[in-house]
N, C-alpha and C. Protein backbone atom coordinates (compact mmCIF):
# COMPACT_ATOMS: atom_id res chain seq x y z
N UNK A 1 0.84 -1.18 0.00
CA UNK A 1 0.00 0.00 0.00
C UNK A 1 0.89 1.24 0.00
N UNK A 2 0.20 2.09 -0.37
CA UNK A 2 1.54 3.86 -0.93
C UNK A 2 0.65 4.26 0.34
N UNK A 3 2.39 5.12 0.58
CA UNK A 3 2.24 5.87 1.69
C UNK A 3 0.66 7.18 1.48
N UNK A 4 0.72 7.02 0.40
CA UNK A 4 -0.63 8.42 0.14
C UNK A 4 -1.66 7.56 0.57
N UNK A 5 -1.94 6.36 0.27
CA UNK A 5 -2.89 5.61 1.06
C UNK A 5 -3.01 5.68 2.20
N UNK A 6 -1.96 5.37 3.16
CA UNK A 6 -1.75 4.89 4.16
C UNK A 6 -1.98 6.53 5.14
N UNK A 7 -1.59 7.30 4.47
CA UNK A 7 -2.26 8.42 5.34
C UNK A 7 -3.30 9.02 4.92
N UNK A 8 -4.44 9.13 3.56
CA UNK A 8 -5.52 8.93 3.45
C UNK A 8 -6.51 8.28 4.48
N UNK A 9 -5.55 7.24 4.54
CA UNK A 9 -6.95 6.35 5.53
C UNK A 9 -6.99 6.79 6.68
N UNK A 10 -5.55 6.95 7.26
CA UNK A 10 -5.48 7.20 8.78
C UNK A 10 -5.80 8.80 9.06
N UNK A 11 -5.71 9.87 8.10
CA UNK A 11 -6.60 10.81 8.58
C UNK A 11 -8.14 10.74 8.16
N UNK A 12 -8.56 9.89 7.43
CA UNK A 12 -10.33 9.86 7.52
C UNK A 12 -10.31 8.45 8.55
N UNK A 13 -10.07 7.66 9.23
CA UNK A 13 -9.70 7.46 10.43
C UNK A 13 -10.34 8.23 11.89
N UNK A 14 -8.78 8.50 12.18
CA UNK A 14 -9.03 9.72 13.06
C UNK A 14 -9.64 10.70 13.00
N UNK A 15 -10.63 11.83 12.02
CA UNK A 15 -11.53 12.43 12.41
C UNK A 15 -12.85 11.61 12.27
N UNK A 16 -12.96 10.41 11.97
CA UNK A 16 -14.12 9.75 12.36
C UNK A 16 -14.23 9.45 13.58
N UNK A 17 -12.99 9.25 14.57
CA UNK A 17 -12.83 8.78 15.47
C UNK A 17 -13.14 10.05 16.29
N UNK A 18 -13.06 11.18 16.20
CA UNK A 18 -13.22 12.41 16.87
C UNK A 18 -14.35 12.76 16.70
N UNK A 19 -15.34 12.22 15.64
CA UNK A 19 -16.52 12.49 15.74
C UNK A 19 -17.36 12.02 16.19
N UNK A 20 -17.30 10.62 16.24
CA UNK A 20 -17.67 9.52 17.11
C UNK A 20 -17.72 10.15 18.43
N UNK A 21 -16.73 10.44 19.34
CA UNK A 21 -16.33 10.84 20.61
C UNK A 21 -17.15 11.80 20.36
N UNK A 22 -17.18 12.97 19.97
CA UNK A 22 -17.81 13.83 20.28
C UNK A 22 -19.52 14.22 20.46
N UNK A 23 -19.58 12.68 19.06
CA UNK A 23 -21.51 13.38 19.12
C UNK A 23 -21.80 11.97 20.63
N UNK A 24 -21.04 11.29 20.90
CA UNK A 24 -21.22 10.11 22.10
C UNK A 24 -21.10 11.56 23.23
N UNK A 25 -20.08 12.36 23.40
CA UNK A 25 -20.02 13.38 24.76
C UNK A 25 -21.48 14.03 24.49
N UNK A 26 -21.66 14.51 23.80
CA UNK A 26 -22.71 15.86 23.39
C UNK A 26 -24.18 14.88 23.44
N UNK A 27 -24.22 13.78 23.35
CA UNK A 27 -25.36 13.16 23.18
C UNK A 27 -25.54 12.04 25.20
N UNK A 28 -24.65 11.91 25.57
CA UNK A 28 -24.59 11.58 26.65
C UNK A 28 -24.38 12.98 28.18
N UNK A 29 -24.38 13.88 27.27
CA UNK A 29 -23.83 15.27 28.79
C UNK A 29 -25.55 15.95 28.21
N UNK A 30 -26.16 16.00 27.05
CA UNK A 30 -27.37 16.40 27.12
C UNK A 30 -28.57 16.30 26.64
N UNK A 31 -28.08 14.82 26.41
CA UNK A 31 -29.51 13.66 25.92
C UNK A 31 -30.21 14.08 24.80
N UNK A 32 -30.78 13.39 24.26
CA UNK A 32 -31.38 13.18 22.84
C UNK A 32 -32.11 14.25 22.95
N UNK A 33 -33.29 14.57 24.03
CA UNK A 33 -34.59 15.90 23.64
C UNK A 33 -33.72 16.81 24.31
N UNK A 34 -32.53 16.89 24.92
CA UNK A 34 -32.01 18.05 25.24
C UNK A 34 -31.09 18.66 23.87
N UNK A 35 -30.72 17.93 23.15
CA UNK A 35 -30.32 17.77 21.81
C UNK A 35 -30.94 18.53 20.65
N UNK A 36 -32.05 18.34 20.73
CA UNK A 36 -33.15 18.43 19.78
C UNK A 36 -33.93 19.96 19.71
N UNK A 37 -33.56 20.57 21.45
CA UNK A 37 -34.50 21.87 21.21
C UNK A 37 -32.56 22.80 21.27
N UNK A 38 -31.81 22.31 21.20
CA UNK A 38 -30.46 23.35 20.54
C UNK A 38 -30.49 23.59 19.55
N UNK A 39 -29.95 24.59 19.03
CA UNK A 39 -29.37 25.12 18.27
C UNK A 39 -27.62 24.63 17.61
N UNK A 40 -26.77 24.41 18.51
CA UNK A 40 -25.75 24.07 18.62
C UNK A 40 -25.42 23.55 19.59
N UNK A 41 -25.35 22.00 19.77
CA UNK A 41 -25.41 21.41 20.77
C UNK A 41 -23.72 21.11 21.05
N UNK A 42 -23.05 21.11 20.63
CA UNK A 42 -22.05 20.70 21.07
C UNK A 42 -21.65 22.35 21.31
N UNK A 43 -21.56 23.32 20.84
CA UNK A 43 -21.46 24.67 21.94
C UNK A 43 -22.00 24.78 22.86
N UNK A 44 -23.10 24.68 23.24
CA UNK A 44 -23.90 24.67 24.51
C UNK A 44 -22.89 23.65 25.45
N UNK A 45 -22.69 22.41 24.99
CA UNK A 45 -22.14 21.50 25.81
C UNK A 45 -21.09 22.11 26.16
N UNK A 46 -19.82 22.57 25.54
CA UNK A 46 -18.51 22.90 25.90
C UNK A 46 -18.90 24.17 26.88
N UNK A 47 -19.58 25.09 26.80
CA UNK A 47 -19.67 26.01 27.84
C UNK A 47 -20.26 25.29 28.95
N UNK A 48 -20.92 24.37 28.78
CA UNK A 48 -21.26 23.89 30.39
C UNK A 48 -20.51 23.47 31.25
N UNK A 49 -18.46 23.02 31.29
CA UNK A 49 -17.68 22.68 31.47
C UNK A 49 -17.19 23.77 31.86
N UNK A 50 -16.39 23.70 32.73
CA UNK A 50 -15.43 24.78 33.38
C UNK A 50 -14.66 24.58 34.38
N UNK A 51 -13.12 24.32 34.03
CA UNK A 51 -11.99 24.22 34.99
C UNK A 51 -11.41 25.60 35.71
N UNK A 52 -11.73 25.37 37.11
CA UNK A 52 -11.29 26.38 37.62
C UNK A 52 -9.49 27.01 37.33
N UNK A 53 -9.48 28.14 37.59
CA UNK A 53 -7.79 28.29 37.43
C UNK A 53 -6.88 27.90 36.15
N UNK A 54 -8.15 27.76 35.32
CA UNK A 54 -7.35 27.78 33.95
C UNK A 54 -7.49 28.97 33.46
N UNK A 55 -6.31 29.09 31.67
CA UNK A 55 -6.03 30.51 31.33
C UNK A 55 -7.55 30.76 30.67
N UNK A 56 -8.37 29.85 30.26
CA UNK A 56 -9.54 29.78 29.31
C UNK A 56 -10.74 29.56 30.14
N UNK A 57 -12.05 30.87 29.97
CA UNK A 57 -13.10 30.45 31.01
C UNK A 57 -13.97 30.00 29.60
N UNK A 58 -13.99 30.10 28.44
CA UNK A 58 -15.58 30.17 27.66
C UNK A 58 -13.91 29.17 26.24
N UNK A 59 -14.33 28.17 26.59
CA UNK A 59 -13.93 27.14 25.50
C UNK A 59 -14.58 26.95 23.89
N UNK A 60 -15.59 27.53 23.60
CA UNK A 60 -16.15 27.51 22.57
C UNK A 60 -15.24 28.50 21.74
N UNK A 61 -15.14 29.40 22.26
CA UNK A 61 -14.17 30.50 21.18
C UNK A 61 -12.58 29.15 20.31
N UNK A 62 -12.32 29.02 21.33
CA UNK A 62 -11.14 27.80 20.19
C UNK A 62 -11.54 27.16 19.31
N UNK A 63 -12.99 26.88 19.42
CA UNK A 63 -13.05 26.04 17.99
C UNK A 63 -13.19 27.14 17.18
N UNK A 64 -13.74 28.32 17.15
CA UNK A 64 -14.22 29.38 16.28
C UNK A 64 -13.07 29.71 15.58
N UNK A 65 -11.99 31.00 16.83
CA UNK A 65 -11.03 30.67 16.28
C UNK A 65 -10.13 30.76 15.23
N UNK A 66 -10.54 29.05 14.77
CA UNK A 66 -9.71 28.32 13.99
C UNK A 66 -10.07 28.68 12.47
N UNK A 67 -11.19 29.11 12.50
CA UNK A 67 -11.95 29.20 11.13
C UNK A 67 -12.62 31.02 10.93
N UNK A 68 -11.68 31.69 11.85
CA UNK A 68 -12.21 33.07 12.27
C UNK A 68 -12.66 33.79 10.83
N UNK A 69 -11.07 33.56 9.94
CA UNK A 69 -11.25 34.60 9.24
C UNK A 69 -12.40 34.13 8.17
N UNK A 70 -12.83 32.84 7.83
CA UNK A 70 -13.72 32.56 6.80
C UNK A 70 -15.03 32.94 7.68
N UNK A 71 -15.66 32.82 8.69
CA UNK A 71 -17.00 32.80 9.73
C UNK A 71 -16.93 34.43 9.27
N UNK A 72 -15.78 35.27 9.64
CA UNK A 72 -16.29 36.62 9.44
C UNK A 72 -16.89 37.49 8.12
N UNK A 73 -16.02 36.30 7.07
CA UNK A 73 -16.72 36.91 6.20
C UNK A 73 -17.94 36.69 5.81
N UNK A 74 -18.29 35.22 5.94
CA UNK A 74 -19.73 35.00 6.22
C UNK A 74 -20.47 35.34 6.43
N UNK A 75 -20.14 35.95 7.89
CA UNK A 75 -21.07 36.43 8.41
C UNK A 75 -21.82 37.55 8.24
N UNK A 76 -21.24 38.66 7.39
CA UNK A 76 -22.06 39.21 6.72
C UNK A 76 -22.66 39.09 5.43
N UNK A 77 -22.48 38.02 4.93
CA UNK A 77 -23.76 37.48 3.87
C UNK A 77 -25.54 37.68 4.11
N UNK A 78 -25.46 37.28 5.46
CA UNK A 78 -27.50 37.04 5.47
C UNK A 78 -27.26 38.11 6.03
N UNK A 79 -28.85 38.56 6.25
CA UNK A 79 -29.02 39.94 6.89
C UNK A 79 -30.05 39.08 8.37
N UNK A 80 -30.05 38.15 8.38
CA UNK A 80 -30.80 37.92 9.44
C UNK A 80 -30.78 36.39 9.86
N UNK A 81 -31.37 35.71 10.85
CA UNK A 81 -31.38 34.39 10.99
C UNK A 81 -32.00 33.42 9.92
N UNK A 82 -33.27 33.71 9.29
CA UNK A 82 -33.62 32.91 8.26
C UNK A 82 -32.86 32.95 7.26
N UNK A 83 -32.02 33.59 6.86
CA UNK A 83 -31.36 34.02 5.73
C UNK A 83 -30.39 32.95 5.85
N UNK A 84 -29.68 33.24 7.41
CA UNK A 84 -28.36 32.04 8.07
C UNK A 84 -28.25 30.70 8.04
N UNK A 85 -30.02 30.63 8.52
CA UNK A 85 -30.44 28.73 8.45
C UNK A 85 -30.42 28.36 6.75
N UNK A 86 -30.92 29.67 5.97
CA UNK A 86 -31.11 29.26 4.48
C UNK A 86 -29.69 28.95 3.75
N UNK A 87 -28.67 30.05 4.40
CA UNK A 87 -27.47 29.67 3.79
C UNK A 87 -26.49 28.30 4.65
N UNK A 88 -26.82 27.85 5.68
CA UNK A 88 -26.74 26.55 5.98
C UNK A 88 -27.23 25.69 5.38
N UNK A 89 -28.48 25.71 4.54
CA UNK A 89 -29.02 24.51 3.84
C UNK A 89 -28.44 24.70 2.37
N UNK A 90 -28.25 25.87 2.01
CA UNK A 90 -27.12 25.74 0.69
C UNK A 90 -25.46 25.41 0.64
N UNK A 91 -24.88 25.09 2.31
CA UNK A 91 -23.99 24.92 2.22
C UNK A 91 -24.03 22.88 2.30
N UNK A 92 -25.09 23.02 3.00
CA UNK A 92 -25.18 21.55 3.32
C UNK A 92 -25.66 20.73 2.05
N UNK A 93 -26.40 21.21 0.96
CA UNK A 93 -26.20 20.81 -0.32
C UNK A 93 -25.23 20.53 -0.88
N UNK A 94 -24.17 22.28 -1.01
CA UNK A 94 -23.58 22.04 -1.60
C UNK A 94 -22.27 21.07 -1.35
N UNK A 95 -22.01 20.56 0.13
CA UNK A 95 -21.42 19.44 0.68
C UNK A 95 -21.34 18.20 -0.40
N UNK A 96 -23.22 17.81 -0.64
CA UNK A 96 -23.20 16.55 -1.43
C UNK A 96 -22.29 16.50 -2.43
N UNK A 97 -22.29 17.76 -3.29
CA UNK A 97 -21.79 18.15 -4.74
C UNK A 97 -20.01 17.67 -4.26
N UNK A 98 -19.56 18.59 -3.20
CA UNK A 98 -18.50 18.56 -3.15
C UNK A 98 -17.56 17.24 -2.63
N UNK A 99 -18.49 16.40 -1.82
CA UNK A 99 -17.86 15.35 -1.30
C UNK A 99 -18.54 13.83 -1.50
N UNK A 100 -19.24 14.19 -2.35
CA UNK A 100 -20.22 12.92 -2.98
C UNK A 100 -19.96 12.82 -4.61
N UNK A 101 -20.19 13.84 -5.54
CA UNK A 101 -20.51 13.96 -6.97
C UNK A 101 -19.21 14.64 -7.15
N UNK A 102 -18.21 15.02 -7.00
CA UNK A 102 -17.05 15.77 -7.17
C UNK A 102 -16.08 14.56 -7.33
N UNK A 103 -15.67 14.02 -6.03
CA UNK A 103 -14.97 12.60 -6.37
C UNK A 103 -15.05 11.76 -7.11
N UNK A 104 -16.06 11.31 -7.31
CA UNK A 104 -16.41 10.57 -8.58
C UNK A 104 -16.37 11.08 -9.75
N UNK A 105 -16.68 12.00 -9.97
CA UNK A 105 -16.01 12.69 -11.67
C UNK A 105 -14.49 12.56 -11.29
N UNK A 106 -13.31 12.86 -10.34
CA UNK A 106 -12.73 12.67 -10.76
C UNK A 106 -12.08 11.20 -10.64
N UNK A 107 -12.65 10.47 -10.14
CA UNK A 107 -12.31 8.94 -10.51
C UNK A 107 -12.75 8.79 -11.70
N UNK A 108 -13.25 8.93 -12.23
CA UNK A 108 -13.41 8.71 -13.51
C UNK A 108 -12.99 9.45 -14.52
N UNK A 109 -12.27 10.33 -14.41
CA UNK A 109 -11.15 11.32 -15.30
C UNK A 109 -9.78 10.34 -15.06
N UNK A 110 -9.50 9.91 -13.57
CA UNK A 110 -8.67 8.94 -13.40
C UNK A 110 -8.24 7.72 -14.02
N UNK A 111 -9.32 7.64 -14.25
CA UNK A 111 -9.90 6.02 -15.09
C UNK A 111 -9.12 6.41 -16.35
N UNK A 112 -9.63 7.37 -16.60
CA UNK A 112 -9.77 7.62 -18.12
C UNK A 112 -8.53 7.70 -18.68
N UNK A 113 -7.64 8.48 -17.95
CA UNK A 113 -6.17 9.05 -17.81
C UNK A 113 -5.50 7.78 -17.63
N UNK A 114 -5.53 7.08 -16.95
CA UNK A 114 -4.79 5.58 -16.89
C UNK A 114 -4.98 4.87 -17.72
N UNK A 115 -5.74 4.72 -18.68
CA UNK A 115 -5.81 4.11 -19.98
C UNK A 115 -5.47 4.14 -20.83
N UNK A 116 -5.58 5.39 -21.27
CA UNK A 116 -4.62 6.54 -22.01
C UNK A 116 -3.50 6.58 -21.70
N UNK A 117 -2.63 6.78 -20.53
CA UNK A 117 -1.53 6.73 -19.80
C UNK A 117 -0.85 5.05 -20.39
N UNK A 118 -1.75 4.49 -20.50
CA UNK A 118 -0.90 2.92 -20.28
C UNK A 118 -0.89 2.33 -21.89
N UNK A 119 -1.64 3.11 -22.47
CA UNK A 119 -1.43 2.81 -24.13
C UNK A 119 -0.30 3.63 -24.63
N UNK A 120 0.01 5.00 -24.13
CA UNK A 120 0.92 5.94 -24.56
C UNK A 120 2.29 5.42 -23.90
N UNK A 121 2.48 4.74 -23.03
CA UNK A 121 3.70 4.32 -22.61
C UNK A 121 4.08 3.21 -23.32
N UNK A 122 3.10 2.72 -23.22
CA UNK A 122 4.16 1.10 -24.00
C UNK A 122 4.07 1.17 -25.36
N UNK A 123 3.26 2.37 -26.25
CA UNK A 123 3.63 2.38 -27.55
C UNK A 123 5.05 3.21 -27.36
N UNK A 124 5.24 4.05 -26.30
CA UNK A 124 6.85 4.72 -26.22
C UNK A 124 8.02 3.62 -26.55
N UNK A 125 7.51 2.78 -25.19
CA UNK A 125 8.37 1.54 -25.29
C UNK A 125 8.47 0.77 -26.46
N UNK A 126 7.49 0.54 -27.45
CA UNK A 126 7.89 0.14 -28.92
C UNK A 126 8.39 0.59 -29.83
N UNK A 127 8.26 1.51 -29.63
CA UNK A 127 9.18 2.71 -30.58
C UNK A 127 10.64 2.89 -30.37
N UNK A 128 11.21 3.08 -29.01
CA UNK A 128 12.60 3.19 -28.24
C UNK A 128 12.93 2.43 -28.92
């Protein structure tokens, strides 16, 4: 197996494994109908936690953060909450496109290219 495999797998792996853990914390610290009337349940959850005498009182900001500068620009796209939930359901579409129907076109450009690829080489090789 190629190393591009071998860390392919092991990072879709490990964030499965982090997601796992996480919707198991968020679904066990505030149960299924406590779940259900959030908004963002795994924010709600992380603020309910709090280690005294640490440098960090409100833990939700680290995940934010991480993704500051794209959220800000975002965030002025909608002018309001329906607008926000609406552009959540066009992002969550456009997910399918990108991680469902995207890969597969290019496996199959792949395909295509390796065929091509493997006729153009060994007519090289007959020619040499």
């Amino acid at each position: 197996m190629k190393a591009s495999n071998k860390a392919a797998i092991y990072s879709i792996l490990i964030c499965t494994i982090i997601y796992l853990i996480t919707i198991v914390t968020v679904v066990g610290n505030l149960s299924l109908p406590g779940i259900e009337t959030r908004m963002w349940p795994t924010f709600d959850m992380v603020r309910s936690f709090e280690i005294e005498g640490f440098l960090f009182e409100r833990y939700e900001s680290l995940f934010i953060v991480l993704m500051l500068l794209i959220l800000y620009l975002i965030a002025y796209l909608p002018k309001n909450l329906e607008e926000t939930l609406a552009l959540g359901d066009f992002l969550g579409n456009m997910s399918i496109f990108l991680f469902g129907l995207l890969p597969l076109l290019l496996l199959i450009i792949s395909f295509i290219n390796k065929k091509g690829g493997k006729q153009a080489s060994s007519e090289a090789l007959k020619v040499g």
